[in-house]
C-alpha atoms as a PDB file:
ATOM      1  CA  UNK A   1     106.968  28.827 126.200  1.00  0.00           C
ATOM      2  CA  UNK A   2     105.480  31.811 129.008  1.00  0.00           C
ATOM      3  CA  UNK A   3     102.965  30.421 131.503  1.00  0.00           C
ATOM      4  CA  UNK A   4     100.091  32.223 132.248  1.00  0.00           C
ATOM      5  CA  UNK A   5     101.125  32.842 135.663  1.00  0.00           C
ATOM      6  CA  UNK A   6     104.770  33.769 134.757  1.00  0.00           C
ATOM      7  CA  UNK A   7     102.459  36.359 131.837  1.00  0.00           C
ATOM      8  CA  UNK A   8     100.295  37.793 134.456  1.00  0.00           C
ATOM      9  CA  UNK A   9     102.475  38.214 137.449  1.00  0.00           C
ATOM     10  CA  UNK A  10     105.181  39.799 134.809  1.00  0.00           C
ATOM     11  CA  UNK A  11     102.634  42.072 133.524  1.00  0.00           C
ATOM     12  CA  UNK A  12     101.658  43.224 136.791  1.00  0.00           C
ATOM     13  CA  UNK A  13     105.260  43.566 137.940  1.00  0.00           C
ATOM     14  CA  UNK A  14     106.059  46.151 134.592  1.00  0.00           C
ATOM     15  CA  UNK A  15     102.921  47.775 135.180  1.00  0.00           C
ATOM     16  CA  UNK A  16     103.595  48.366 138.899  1.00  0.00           C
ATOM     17  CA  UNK A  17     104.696  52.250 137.991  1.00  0.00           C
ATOM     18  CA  UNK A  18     101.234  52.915 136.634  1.00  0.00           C
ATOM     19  CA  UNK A  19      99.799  51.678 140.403  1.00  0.00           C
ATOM     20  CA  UNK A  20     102.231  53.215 142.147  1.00  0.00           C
ATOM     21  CA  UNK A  21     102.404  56.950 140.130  1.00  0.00           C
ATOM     22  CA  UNK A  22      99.125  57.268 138.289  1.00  0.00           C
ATOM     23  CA  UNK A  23      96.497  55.377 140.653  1.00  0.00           C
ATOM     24  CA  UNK A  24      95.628  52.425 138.246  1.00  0.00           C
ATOM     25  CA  UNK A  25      94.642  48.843 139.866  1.00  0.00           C
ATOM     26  CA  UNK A  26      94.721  45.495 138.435  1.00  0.00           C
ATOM     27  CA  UNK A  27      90.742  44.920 138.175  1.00  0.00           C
ATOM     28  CA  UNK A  28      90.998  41.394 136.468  1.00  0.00           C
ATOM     29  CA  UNK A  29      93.842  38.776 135.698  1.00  0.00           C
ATOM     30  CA  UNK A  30      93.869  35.673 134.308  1.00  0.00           C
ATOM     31  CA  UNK A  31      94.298  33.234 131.627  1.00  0.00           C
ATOM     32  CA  UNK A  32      96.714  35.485 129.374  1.00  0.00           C
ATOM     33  CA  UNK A  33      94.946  38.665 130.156  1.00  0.00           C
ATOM     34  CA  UNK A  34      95.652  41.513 132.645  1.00  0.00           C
ATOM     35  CA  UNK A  35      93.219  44.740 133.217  1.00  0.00           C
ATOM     36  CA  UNK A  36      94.383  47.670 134.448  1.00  0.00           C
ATOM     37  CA  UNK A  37      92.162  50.394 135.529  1.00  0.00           C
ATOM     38  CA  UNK A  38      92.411  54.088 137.033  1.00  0.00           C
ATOM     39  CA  UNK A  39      89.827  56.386 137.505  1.00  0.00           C
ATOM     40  CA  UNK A  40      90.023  57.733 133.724  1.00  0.00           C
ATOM     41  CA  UNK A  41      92.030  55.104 131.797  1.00  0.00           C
ATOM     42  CA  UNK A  42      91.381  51.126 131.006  1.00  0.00           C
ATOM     43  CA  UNK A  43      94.536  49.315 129.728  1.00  0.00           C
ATOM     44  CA  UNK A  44      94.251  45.560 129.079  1.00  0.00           C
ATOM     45  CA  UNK A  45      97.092  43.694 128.160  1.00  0.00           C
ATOM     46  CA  UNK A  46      96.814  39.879 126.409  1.00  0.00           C
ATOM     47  CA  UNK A  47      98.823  37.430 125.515  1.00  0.00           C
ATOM     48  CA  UNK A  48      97.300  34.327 123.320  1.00  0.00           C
ATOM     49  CA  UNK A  49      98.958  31.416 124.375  1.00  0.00           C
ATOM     50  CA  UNK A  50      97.346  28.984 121.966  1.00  0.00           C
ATOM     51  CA  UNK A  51      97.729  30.275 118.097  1.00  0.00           C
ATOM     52  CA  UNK A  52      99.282  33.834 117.310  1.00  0.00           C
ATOM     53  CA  UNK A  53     101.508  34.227 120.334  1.00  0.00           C
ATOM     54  CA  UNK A  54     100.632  37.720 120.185  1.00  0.00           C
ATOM     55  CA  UNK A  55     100.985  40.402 122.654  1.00  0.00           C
ATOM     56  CA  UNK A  56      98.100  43.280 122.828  1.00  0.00           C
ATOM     57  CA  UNK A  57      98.057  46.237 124.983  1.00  0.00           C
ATOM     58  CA  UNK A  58      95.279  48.173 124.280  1.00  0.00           C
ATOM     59  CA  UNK A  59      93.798  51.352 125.664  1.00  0.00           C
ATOM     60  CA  UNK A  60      90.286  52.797 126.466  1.00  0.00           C
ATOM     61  CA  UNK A  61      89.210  56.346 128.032  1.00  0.00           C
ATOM     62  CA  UNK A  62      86.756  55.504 131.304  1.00  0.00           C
ATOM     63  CA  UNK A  63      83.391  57.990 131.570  1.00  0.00           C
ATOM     64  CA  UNK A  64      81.850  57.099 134.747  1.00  0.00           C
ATOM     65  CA  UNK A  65      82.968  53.246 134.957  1.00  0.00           C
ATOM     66  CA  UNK A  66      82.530  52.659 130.870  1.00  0.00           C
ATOM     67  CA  UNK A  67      85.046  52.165 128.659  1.00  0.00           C
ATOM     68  CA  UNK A  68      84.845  54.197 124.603  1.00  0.00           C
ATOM     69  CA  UNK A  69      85.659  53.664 122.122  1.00  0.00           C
ATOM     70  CA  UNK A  70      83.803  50.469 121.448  1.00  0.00           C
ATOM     71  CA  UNK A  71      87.686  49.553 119.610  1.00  0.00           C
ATOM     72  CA  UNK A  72      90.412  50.455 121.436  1.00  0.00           C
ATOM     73  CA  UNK A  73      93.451  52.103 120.560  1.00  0.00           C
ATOM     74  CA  UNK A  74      96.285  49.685 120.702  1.00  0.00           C
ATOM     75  CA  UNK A  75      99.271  50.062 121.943  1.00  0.00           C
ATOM     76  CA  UNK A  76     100.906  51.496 118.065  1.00  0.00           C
ATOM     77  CA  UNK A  77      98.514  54.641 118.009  1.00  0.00           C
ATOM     78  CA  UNK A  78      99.568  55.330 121.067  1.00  0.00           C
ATOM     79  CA  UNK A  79     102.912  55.462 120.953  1.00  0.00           C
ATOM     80  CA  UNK A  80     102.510  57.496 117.471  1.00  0.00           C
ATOM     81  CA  UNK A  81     100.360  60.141 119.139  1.00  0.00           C
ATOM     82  CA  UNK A  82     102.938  60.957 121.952  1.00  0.00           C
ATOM     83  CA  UNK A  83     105.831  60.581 118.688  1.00  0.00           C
ATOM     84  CA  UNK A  84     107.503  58.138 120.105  1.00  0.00           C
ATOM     85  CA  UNK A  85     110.555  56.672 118.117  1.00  0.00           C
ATOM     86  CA  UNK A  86     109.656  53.301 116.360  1.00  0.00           C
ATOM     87  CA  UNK A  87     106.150  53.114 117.503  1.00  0.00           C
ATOM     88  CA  UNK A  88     104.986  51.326 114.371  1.00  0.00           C
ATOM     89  CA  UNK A  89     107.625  48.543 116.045  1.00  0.00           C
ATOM     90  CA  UNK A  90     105.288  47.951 118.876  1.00  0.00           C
ATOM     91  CA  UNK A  91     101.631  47.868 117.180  1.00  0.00           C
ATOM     92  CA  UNK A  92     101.954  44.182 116.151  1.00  0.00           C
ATOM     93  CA  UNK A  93     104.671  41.973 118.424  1.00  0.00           C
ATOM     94  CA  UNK A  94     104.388  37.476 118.488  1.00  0.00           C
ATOM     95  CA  UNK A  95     106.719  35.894 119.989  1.00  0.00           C
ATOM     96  CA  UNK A  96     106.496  32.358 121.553  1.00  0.00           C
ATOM     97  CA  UNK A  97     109.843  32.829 123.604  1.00  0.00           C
ATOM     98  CA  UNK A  98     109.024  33.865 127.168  1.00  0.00           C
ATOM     99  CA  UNK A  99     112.109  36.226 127.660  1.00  0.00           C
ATOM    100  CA  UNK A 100     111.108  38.016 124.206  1.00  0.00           C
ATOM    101  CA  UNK A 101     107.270  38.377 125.524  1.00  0.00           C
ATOM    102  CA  UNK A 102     109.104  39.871 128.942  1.00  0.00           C
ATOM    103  CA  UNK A 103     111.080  41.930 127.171  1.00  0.00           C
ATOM    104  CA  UNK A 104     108.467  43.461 125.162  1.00  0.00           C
ATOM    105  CA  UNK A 105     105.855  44.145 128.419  1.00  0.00           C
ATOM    106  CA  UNK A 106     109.012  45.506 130.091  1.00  0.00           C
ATOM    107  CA  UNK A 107     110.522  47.811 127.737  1.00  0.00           C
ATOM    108  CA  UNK A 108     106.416  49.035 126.621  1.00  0.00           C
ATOM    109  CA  UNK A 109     105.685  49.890 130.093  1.00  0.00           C
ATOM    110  CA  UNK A 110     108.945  51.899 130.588  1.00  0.00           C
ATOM    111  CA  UNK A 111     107.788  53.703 126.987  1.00  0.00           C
ATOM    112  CA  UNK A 112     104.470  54.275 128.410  1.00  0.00           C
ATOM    113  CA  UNK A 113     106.080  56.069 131.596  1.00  0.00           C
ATOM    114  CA  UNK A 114     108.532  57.995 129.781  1.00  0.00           C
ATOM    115  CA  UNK A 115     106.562  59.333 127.055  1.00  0.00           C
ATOM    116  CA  UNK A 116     102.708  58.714 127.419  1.00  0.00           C
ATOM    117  CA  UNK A 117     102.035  60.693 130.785  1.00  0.00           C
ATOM    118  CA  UNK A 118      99.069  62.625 129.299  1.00  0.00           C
ATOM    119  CA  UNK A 119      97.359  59.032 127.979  1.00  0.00           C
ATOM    120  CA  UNK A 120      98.072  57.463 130.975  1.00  0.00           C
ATOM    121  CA  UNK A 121      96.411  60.498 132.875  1.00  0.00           C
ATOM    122  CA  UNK A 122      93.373  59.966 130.784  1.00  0.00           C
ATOM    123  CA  UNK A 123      93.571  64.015 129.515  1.00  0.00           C
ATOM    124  CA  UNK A 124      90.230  64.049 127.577  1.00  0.00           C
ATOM    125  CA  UNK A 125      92.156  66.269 124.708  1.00  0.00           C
ATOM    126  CA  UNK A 126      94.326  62.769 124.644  1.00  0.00           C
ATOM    127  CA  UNK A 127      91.666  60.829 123.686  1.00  0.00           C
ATOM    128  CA  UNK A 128      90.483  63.241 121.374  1.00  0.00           C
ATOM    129  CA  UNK A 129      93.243  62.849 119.498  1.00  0.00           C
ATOM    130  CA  UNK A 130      93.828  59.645 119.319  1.00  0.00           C
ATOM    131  CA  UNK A 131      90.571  58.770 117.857  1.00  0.00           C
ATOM    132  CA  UNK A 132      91.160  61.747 115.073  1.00  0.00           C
ATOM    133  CA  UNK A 133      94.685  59.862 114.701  1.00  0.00           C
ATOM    134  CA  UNK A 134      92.827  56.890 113.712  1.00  0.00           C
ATOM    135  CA  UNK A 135      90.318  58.113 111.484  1.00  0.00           C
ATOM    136  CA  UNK A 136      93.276  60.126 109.443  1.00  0.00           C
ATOM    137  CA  UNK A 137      94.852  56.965 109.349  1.00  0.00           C
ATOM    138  CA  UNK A 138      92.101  54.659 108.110  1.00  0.00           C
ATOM    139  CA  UNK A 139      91.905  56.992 105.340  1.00  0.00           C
ATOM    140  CA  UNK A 140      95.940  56.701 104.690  1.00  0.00           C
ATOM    141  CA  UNK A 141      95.163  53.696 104.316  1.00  0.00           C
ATOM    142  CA  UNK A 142      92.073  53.236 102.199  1.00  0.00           C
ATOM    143  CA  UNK A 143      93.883  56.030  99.748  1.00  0.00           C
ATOM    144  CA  UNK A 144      97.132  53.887 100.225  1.00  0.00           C
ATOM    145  CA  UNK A 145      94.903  50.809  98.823  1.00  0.00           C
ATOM    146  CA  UNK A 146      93.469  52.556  95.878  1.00  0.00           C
ATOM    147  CA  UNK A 147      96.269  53.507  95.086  1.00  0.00           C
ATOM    148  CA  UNK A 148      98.080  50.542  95.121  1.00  0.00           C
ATOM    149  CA  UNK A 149      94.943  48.330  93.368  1.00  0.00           C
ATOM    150  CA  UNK A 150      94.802  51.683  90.657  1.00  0.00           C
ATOM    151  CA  UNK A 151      98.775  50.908  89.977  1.00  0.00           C
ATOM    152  CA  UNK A 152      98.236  47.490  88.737  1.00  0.00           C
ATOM    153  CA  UNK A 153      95.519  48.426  86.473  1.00  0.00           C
ATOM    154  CA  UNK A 154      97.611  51.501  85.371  1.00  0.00           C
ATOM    155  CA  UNK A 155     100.825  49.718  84.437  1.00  0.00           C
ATOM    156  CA  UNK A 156      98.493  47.157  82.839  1.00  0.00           C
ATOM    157  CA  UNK A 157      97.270  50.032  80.104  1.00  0.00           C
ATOM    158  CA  UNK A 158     100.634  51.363  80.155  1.00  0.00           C
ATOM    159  CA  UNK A 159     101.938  48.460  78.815  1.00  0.00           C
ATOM    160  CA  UNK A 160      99.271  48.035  76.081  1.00  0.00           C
ATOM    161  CA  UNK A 161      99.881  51.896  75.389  1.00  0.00           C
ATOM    162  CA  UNK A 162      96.415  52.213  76.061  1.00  0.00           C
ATOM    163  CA  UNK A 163      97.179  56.236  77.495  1.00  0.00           C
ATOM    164  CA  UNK A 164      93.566  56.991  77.957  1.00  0.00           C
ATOM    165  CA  UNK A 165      92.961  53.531  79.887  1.00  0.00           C
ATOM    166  CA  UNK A 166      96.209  55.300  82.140  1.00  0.00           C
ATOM    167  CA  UNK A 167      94.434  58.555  82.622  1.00  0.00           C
ATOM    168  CA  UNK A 168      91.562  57.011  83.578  1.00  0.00           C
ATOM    169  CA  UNK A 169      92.430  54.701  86.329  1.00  0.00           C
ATOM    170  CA  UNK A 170      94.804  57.555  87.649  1.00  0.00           C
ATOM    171  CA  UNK A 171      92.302  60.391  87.506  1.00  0.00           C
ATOM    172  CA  UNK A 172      92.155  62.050  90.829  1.00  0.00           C
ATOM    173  CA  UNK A 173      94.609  60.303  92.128  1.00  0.00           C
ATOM    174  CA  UNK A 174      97.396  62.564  90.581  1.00  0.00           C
ATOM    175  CA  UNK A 175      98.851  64.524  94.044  1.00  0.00           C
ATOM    176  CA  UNK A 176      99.172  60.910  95.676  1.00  0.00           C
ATOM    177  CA  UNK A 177     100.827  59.633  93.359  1.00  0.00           C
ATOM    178  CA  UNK A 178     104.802  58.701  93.362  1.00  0.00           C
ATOM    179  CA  UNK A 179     106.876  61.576  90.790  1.00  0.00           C
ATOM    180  CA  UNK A 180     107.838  58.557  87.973  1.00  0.00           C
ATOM    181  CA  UNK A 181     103.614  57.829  87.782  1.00  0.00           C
ATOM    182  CA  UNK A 182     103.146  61.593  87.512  1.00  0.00           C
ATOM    183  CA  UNK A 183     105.290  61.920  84.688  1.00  0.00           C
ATOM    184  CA  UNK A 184     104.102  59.229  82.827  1.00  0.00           C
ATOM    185  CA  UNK A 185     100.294  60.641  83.514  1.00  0.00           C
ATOM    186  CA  UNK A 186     101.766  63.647  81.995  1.00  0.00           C
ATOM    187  CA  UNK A 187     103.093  62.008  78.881  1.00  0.00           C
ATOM    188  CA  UNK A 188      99.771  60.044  78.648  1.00  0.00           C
ATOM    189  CA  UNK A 189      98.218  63.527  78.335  1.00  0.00           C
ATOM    190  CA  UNK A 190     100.561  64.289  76.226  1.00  0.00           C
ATOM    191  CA  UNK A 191     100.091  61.483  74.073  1.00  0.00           C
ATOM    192  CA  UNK A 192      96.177  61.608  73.800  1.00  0.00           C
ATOM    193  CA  UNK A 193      96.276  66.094  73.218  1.00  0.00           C
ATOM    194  CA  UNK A 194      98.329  64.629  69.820  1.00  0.00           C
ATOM    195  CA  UNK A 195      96.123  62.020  68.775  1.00  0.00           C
ATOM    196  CA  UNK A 196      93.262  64.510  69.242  1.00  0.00           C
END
């Protein structure tokens, strides 16, 4: 199992580029929690030693000394907004092995460096676009959910042959929709234009 101090002083040691090329300081450290700050970007990275064993990095944009948004970006949006390869790999990482947890801050860092140079400079337009990132995401997501709550009632009426019950539940989801649930919405059309 990591220490704290092994965590911290590790942290510090992969984040060392970010001091050393884009004028960020380590403004707090301790139990299982590093802050990084430069003048326009606030990065803390945490490590919960007691339940998950989950890593966070997470980013804010700094506007005279405060940190927005109120919910960071973590480390996953990112890496997806500078189109990274395998970023969804790094928004959720656990790992109670301290090499693994070492690994992961390491090889992050070096990501950060290589590809996130206009994040790390805290470029407003950055920001910008991370936050529309998230709120196109949040509704992939919520349509992602209907979708997937709308297919269990669907292939419930398609069972019972209930093709009106089907049009229903899918209507206005139709351009979402996978091609085999778009051809049975057209047969359930289909179905009910006869019965008519």
């Amino acid at each position: 199992m990591i220490s704290k101090e092994i965590f911290s002083r590790n942290v510090e040691s992969a984040f060392s580029v970010l001091i050393t090329n884009y004028d960020f300081s380590v403004v707090e450290s301790n139990d299982g929690y590093v802050r990084l700050d430069s003048p326009f970007v606030s990065i803390d990275v945490t490590y919960d030693f007691r339940n998950s064993f989950e890593v966070g990095i997470e980013f804010y944009e700094l506007r005279d000394g405060v940190r927005y948004p109120t919910i960071p970006f973590n480390i996953g949006e990112v890496l997806r907004e500078h189109s990274v390869p395998n970023a969804h790999n790094a928004s959720f990482f656990q790992s109670s092995k301290e090499d693994d947890v070492l690994v992961f801050i390491r090889e992050t860092a070096a990501r950060l460096v290589h590809h996130c140079e206009p994040c790390l400079r805290g470029e407003p337009k950055t920001f910008a676009a991370l936050a529309q990132r998230r709120s196109i995401e949040a509704s992939e997501y919520t349509r992602k959910m209907q979708i997937e709550s709308a297919r269990v009632r669907a292939e419930e009426a398609w069972r019972k042959k209930n093709y009106q019950g089907f049009i229903a539940v899918y209507q206005g989801l139709a351009d979402s929709l996978p091609e085999s649930d778009k051809k049975k919405l057209e047969y359930a059309i289909r179905q009910c234009n006869v019965q008519s």
